[in-house]
C-alpha atoms as a PDB file:
ATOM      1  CA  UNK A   1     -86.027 100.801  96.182  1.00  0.00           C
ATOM      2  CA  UNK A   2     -84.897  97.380  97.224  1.00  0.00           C
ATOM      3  CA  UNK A   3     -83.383  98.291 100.267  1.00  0.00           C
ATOM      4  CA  UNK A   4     -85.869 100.826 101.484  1.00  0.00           C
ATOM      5  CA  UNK A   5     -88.427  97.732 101.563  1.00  0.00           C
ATOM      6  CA  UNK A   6     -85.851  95.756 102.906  1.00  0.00           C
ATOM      7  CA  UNK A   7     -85.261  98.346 105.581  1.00  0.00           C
ATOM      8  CA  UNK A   8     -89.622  99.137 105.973  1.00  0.00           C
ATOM      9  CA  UNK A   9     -89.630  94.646 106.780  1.00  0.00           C
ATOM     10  CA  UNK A  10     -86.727  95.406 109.279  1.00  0.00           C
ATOM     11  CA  UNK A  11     -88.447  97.892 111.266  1.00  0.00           C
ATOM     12  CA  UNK A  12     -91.888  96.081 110.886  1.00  0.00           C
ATOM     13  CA  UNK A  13     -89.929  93.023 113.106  1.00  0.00           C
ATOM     14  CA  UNK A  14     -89.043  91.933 116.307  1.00  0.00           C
ATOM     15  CA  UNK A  15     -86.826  94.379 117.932  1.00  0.00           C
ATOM     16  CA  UNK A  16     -84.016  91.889 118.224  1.00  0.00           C
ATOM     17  CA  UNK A  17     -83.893  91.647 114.415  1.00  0.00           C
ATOM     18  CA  UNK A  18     -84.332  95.436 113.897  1.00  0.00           C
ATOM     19  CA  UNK A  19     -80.916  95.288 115.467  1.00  0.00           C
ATOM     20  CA  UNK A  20     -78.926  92.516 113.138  1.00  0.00           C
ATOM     21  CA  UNK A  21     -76.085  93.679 111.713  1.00  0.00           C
ATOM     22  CA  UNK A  22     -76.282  92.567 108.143  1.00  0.00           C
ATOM     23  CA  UNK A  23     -74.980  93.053 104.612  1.00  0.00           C
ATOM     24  CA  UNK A  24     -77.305  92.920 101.153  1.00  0.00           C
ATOM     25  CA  UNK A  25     -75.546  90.619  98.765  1.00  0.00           C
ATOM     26  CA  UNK A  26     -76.691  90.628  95.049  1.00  0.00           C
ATOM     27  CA  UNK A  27     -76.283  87.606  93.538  1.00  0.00           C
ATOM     28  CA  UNK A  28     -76.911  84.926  90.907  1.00  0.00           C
ATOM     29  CA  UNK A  29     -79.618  82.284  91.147  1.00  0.00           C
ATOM     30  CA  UNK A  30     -77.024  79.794  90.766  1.00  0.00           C
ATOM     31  CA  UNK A  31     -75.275  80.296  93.877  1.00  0.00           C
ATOM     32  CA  UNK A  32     -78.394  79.980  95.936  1.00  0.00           C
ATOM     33  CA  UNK A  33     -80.164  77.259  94.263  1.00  0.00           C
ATOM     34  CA  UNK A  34     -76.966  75.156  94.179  1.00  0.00           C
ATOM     35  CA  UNK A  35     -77.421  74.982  97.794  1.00  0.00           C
ATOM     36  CA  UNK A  36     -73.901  76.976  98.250  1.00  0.00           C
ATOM     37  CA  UNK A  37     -74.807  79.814 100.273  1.00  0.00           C
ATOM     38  CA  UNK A  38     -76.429  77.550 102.605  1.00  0.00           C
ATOM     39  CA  UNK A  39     -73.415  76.415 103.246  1.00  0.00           C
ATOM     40  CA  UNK A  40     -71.069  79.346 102.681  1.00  0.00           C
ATOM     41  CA  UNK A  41     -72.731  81.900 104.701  1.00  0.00           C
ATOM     42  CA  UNK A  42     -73.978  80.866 107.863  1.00  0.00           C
ATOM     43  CA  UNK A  43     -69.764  79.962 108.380  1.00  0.00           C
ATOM     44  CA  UNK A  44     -69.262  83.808 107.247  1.00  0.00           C
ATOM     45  CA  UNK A  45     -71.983  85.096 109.614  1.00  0.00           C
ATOM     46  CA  UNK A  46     -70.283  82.538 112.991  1.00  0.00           C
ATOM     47  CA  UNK A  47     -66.586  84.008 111.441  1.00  0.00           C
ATOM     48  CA  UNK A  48     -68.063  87.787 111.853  1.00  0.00           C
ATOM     49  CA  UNK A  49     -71.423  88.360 113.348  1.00  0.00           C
ATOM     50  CA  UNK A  50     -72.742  89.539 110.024  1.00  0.00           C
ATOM     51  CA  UNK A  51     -75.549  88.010 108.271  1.00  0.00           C
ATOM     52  CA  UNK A  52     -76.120  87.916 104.857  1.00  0.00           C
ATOM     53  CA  UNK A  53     -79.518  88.672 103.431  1.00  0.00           C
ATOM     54  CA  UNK A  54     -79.334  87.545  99.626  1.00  0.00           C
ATOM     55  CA  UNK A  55     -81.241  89.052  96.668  1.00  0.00           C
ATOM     56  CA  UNK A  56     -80.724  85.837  94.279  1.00  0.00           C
ATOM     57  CA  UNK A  57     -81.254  87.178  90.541  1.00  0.00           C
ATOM     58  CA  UNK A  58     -79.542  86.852  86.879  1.00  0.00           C
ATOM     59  CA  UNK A  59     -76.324  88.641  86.751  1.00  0.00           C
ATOM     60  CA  UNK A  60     -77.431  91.658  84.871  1.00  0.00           C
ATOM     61  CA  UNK A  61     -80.399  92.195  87.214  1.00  0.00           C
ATOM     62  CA  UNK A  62     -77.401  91.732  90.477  1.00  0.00           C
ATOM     63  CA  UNK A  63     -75.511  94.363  88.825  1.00  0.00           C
ATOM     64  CA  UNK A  64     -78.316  96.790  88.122  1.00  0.00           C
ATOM     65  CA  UNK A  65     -79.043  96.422  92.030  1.00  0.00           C
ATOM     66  CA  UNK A  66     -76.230  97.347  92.224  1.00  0.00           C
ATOM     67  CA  UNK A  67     -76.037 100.196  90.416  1.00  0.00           C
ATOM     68  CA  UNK A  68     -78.586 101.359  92.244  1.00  0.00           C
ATOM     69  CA  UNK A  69     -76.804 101.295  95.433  1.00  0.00           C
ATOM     70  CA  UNK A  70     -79.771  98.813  96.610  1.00  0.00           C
ATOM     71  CA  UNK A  71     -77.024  96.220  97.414  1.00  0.00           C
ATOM     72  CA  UNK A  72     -74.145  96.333  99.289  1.00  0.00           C
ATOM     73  CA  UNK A  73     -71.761  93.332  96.915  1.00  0.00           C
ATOM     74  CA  UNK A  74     -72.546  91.771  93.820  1.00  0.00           C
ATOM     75  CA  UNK A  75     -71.280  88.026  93.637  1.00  0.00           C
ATOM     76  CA  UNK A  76     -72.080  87.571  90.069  1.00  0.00           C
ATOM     77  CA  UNK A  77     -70.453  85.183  86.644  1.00  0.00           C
ATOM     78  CA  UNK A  78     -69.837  87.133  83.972  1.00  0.00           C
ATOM     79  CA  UNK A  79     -66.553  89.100  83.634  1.00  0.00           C
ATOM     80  CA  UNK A  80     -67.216  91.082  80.741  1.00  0.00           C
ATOM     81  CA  UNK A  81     -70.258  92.867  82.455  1.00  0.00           C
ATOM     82  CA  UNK A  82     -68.775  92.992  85.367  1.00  0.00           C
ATOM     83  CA  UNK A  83     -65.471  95.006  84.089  1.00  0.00           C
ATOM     84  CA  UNK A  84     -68.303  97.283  82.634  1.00  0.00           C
ATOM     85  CA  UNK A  85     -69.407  97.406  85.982  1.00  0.00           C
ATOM     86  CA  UNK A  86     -66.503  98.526  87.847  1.00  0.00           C
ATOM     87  CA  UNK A  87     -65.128 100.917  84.504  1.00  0.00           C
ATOM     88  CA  UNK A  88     -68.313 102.903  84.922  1.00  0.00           C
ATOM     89  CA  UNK A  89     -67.682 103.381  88.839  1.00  0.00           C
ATOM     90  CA  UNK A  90     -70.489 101.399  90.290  1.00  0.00           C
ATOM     91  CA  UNK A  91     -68.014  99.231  92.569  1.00  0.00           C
ATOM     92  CA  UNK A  92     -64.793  97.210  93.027  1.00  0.00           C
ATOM     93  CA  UNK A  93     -61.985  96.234  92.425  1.00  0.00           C
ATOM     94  CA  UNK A  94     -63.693  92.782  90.758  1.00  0.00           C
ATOM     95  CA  UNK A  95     -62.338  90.248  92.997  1.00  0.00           C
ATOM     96  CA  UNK A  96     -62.153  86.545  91.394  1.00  0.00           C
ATOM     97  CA  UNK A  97     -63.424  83.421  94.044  1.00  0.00           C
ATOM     98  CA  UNK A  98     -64.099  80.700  92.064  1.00  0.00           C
ATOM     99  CA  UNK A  99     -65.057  78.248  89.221  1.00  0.00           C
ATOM    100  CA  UNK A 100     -66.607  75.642  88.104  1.00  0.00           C
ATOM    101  CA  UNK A 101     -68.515  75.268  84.336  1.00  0.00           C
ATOM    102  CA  UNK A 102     -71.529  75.113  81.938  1.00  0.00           C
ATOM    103  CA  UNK A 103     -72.748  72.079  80.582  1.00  0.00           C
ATOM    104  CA  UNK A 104     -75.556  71.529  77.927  1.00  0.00           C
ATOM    105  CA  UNK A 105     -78.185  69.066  79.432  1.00  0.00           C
ATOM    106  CA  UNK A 106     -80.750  67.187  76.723  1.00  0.00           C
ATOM    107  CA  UNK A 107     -83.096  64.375  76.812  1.00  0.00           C
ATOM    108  CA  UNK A 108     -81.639  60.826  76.890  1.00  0.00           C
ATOM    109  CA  UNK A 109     -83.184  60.240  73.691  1.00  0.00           C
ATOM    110  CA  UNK A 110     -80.891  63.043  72.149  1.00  0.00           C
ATOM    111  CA  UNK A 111     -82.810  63.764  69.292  1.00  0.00           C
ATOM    112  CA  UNK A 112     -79.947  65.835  68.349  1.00  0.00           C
ATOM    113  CA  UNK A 113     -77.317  63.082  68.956  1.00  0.00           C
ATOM    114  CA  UNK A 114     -74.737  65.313  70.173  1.00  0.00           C
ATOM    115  CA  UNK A 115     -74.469  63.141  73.533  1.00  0.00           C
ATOM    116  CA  UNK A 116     -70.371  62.818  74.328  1.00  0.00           C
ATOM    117  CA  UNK A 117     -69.348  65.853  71.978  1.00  0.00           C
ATOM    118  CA  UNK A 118     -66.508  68.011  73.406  1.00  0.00           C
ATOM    119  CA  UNK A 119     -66.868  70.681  71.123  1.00  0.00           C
ATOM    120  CA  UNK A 120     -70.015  73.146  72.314  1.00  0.00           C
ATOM    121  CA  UNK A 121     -70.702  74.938  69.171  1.00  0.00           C
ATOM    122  CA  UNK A 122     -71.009  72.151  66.919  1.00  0.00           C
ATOM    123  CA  UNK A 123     -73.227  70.603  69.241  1.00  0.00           C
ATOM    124  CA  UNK A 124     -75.643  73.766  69.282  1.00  0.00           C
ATOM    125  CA  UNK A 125     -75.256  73.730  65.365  1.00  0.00           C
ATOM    126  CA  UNK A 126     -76.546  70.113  65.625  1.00  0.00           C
ATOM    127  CA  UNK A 127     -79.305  71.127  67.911  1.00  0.00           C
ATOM    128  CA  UNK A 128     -80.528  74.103  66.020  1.00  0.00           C
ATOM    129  CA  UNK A 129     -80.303  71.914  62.365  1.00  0.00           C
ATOM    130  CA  UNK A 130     -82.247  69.112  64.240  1.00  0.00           C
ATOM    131  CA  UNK A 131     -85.230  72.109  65.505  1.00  0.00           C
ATOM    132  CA  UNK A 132     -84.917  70.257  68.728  1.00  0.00           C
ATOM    133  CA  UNK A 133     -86.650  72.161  72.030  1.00  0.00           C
ATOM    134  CA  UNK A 134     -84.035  74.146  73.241  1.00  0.00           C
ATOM    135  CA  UNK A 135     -84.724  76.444  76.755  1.00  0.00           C
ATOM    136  CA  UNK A 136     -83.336  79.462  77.133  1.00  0.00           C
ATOM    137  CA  UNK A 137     -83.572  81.096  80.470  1.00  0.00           C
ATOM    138  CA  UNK A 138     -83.629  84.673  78.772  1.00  0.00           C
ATOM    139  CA  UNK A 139     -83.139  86.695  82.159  1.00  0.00           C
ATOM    140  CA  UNK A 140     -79.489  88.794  81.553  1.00  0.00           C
ATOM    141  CA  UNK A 141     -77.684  86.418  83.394  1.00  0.00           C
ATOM    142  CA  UNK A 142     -74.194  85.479  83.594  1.00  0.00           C
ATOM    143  CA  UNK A 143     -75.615  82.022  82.022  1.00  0.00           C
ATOM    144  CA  UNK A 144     -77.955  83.609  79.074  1.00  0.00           C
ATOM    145  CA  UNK A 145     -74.903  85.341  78.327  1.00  0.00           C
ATOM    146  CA  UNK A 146     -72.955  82.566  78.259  1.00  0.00           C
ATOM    147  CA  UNK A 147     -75.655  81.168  76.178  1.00  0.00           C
ATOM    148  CA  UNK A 148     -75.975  83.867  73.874  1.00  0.00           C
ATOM    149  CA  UNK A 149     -71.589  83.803  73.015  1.00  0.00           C
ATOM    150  CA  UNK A 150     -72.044  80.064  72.676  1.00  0.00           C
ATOM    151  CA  UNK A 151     -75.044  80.578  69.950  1.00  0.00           C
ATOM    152  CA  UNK A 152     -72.644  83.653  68.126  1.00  0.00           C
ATOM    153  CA  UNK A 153     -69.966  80.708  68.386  1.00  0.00           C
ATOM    154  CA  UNK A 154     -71.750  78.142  66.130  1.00  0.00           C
ATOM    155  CA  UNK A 155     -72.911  80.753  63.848  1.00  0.00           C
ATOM    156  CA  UNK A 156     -76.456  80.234  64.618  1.00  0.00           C
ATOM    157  CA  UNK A 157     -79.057  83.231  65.647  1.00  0.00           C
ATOM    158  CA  UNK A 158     -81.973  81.178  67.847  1.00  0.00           C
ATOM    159  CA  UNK A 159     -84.254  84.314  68.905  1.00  0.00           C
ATOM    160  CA  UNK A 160     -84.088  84.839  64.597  1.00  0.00           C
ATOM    161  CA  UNK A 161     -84.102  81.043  63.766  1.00  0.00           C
ATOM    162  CA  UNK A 162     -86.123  79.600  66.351  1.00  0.00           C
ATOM    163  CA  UNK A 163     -87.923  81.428  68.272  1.00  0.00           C
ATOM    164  CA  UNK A 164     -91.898  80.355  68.476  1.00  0.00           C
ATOM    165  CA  UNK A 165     -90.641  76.858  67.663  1.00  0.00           C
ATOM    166  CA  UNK A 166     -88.047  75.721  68.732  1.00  0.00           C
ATOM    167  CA  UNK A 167     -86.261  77.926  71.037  1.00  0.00           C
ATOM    168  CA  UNK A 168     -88.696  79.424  73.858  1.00  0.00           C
ATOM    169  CA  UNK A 169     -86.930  82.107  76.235  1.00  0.00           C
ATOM    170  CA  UNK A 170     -88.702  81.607  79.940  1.00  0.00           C
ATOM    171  CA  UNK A 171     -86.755  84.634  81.455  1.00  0.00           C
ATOM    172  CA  UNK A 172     -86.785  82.591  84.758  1.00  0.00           C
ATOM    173  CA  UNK A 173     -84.007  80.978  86.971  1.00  0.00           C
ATOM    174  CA  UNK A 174     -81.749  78.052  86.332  1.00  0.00           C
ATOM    175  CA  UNK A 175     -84.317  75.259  88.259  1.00  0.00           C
ATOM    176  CA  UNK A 176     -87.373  76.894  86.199  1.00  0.00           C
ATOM    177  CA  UNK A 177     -85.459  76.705  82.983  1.00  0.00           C
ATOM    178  CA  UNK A 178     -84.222  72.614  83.931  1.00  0.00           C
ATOM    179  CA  UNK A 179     -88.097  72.365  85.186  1.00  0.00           C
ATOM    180  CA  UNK A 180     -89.279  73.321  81.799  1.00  0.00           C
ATOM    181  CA  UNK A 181     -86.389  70.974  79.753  1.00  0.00           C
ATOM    182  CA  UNK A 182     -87.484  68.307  82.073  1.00  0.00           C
ATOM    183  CA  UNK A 183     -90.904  68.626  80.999  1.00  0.00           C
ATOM    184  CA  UNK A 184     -90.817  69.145  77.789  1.00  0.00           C
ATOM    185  CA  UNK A 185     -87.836  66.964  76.756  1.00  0.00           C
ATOM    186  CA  UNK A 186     -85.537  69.771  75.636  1.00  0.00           C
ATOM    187  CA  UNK A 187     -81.963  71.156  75.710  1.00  0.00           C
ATOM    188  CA  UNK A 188     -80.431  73.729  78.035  1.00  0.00           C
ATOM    189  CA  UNK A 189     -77.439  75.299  79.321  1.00  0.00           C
ATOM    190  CA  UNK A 190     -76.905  74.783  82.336  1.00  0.00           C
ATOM    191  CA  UNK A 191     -74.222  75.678  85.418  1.00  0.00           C
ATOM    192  CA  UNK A 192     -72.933  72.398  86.918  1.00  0.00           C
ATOM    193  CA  UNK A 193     -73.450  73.407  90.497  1.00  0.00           C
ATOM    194  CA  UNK A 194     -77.082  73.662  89.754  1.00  0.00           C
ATOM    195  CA  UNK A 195     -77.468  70.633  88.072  1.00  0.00           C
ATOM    196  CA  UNK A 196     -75.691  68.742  90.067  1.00  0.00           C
ATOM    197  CA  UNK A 197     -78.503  70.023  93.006  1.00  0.00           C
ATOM    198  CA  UNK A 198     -80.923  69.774  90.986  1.00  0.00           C
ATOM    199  CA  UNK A 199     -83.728  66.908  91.659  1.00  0.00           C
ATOM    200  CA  UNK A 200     -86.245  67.023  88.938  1.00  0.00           C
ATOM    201  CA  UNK A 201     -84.011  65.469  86.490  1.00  0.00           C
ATOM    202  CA  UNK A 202     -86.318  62.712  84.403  1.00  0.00           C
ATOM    203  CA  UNK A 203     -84.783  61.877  81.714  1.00  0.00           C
ATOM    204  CA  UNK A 204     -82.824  64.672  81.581  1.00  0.00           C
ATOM    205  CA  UNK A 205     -78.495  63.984  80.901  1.00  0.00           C
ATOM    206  CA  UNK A 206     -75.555  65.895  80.329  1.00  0.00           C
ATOM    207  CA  UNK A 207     -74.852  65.418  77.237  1.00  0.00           C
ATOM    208  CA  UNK A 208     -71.789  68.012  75.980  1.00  0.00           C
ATOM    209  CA  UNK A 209     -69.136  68.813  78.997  1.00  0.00           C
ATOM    210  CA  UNK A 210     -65.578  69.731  78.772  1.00  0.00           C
ATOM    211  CA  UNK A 211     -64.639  72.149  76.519  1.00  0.00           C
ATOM    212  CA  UNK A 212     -62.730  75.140  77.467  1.00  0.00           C
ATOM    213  CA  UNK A 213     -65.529  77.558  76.524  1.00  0.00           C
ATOM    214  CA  UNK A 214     -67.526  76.258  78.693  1.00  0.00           C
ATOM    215  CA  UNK A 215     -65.566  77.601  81.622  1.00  0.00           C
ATOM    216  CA  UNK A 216     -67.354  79.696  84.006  1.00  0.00           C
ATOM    217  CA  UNK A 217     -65.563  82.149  86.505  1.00  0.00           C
ATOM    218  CA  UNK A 218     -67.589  84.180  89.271  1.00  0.00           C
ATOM    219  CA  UNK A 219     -66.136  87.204  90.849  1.00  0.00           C
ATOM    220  CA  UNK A 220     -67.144  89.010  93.684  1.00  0.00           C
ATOM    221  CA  UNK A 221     -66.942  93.293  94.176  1.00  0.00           C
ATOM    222  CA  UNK A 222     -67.908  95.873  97.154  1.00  0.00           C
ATOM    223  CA  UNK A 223     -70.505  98.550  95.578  1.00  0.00           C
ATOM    224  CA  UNK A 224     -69.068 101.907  95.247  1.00  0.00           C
ATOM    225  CA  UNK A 225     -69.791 103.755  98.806  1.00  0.00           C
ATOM    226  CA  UNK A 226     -68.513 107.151  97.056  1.00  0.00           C
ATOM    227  CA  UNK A 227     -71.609 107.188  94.595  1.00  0.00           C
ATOM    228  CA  UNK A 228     -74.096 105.535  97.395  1.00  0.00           C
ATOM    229  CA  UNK A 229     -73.347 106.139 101.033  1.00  0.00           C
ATOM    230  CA  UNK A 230     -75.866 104.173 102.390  1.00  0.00           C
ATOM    231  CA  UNK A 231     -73.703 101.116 101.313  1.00  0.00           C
ATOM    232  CA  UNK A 232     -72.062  98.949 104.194  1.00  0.00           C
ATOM    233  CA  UNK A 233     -68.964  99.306 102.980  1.00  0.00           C
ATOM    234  CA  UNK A 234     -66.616  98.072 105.883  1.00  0.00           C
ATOM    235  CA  UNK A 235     -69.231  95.176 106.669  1.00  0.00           C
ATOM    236  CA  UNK A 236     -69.633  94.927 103.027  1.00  0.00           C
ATOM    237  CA  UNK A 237     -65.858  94.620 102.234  1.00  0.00           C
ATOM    238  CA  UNK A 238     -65.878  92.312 105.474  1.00  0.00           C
ATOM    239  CA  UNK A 239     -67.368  90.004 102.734  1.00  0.00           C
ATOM    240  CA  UNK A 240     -65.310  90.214 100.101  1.00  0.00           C
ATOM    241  CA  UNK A 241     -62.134  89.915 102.143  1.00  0.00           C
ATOM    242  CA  UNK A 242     -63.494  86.798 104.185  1.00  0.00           C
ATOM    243  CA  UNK A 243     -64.309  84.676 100.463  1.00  0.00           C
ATOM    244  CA  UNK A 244     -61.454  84.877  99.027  1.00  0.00           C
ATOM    245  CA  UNK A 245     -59.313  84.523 101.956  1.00  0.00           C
ATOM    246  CA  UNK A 246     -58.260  80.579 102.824  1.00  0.00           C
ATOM    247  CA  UNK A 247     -60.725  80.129 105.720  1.00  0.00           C
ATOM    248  CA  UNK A 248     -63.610  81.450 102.822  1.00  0.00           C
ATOM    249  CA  UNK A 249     -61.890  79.409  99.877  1.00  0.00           C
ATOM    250  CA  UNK A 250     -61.694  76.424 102.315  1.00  0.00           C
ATOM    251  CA  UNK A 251     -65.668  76.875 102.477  1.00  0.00           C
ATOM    252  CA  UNK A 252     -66.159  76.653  98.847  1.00  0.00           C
ATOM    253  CA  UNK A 253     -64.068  73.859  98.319  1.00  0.00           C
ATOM    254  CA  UNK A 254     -65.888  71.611 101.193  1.00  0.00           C
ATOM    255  CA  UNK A 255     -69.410  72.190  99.780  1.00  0.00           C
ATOM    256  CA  UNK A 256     -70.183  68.991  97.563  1.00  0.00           C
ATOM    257  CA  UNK A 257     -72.963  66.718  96.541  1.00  0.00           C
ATOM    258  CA  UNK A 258     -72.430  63.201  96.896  1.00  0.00           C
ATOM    259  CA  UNK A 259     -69.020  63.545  97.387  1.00  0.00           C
ATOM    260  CA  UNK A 260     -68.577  66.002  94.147  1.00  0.00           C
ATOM    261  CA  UNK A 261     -67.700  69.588  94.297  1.00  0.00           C
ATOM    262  CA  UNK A 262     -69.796  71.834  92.974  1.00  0.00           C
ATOM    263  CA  UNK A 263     -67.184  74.902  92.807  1.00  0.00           C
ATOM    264  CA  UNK A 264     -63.538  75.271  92.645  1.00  0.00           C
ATOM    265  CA  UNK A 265     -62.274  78.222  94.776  1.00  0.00           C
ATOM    266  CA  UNK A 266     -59.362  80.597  92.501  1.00  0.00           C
ATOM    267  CA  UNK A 267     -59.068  83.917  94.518  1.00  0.00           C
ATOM    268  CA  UNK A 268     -56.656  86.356  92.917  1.00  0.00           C
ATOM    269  CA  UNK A 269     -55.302  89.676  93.602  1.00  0.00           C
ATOM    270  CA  UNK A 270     -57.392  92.448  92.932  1.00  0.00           C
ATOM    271  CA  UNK A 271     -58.291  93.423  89.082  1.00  0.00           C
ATOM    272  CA  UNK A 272     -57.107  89.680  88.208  1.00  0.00           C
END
């Protein structure tokens, strides 16, 4: 569905852009709103002649795009899904590109006083004991799932502890959810690329970074042209191949805020 409007707003153009060779990436909302594909893609597009048109969604909804052969890649964070995805023969092999983490952002006056904890699940124990507002983005993506092992981590159930009082599930983006924890003073997981872009910050502070389960890999996988033909597969795999090699890993790396990098490029071989 997807790509037939995509392909009905094609024709409805200029000629000239009826023309453009382009790809459909699937991807998550934190690669957009961090302001990386801004950056990455426009040097992809010079390197090729391909653009990139880029359907910015949780990772569940990326990979159920596409399953539906309505993308061309999915550029997604969550490697357990997306081994699902490529075991059930919707695309691959899962290609890793790069890293960076999850930190859990609060209100300065951390009502929860778990500011400069390295241990994750002790701090969402704290927040949950506390009733604290806690925001949830509750949209299948690679960071509500995330969220969700973190919560099974501390041994706490927030949909069945909190949910109508303390813990309220938006099912929107990452800059919604840190909209709505700005505004109402409460705590949220959060990807540090999109934080770090983010502007609407108040009083808002990260309060727990650091530990190891708070890693946060994305991967990057052609969909299956054998179950949907009308996927670009050589322009698609044009993609894949130009991230992870060192002129697309070189891109990553350069993209930073205030001097910071916001992603930390780690292509492998294929299935790694």
């Amino acid at each position: 569905m997807l790509r037939r409007i995509l392909l009905c707003l094609t024709l409805l153009a200029l000629p000239a852009a009826a023309q453009e060779r382009h790809i459909v990436v699937a991807s998550t909302t934190s690669t957009e709103q961090s302001g990386l594909f801004g950056h990455l893609l426009p040097a992809f597009t010079r390197a090729t002649g391909i653009a990139v048109r880029v359907v910015a969604v949780g990772t569940g909804q990326a990979l159920d795009i596409g399953r539906r052969g309505d993308a061309d890649v999915v550029f997604v964070h969550d490697r357990e899904a997306e081994e699902k995805f490529v075991a059930e023969g919707f695309g691959g092999p899962r290609r890793a590109v790069m890293y960076n983490d999850f930190v859990l952002v609060g209100p300065a006056a951390d009502p929860a006083r778990v500011a400069g904890s390295r241990d994750v699940a002790a701090a969402l124990r704290a927040v949950a004991q506390a009733g604290a507002p806690v925001i949830s983005r509750g949209d299948r993506s690679g960071t509500h799932a995330a969220e969700l092992r973190l919560w099974q981590q501390a041994g706490q159930d927030p949909v069945a502890q909190g949910r109508g009082r303390w813990y309220r599930e938006i099912g929107q983006g990452m800059g919604p959810a840190l909209n709505t924890a700005a505004a109402q003073g409460g705590y949220v997981l959060a990807d540090r690329g999109t934080w770090l872009s983010f502007r609407n910050r108040q009083d808002l502070r990260v309060l727990v970074e650091g530990d190891a389960r708070l890693f946060n890999q994305y991967g990057v996988m052609l969909v299956n042209p054998a179950r949907h033909p009308s996927v670009k597969a050589a322009d698609g795999q044009r993609f894949v191949d130009w991230v992870v090699s060192a002129e697309g890993q070189a891109a990553i790396a350069g993209y930073r805020i205030n001097g910071e990098p916001l992603f930390f490029p780690n292509a492998t071989s294929p299935g790694a």
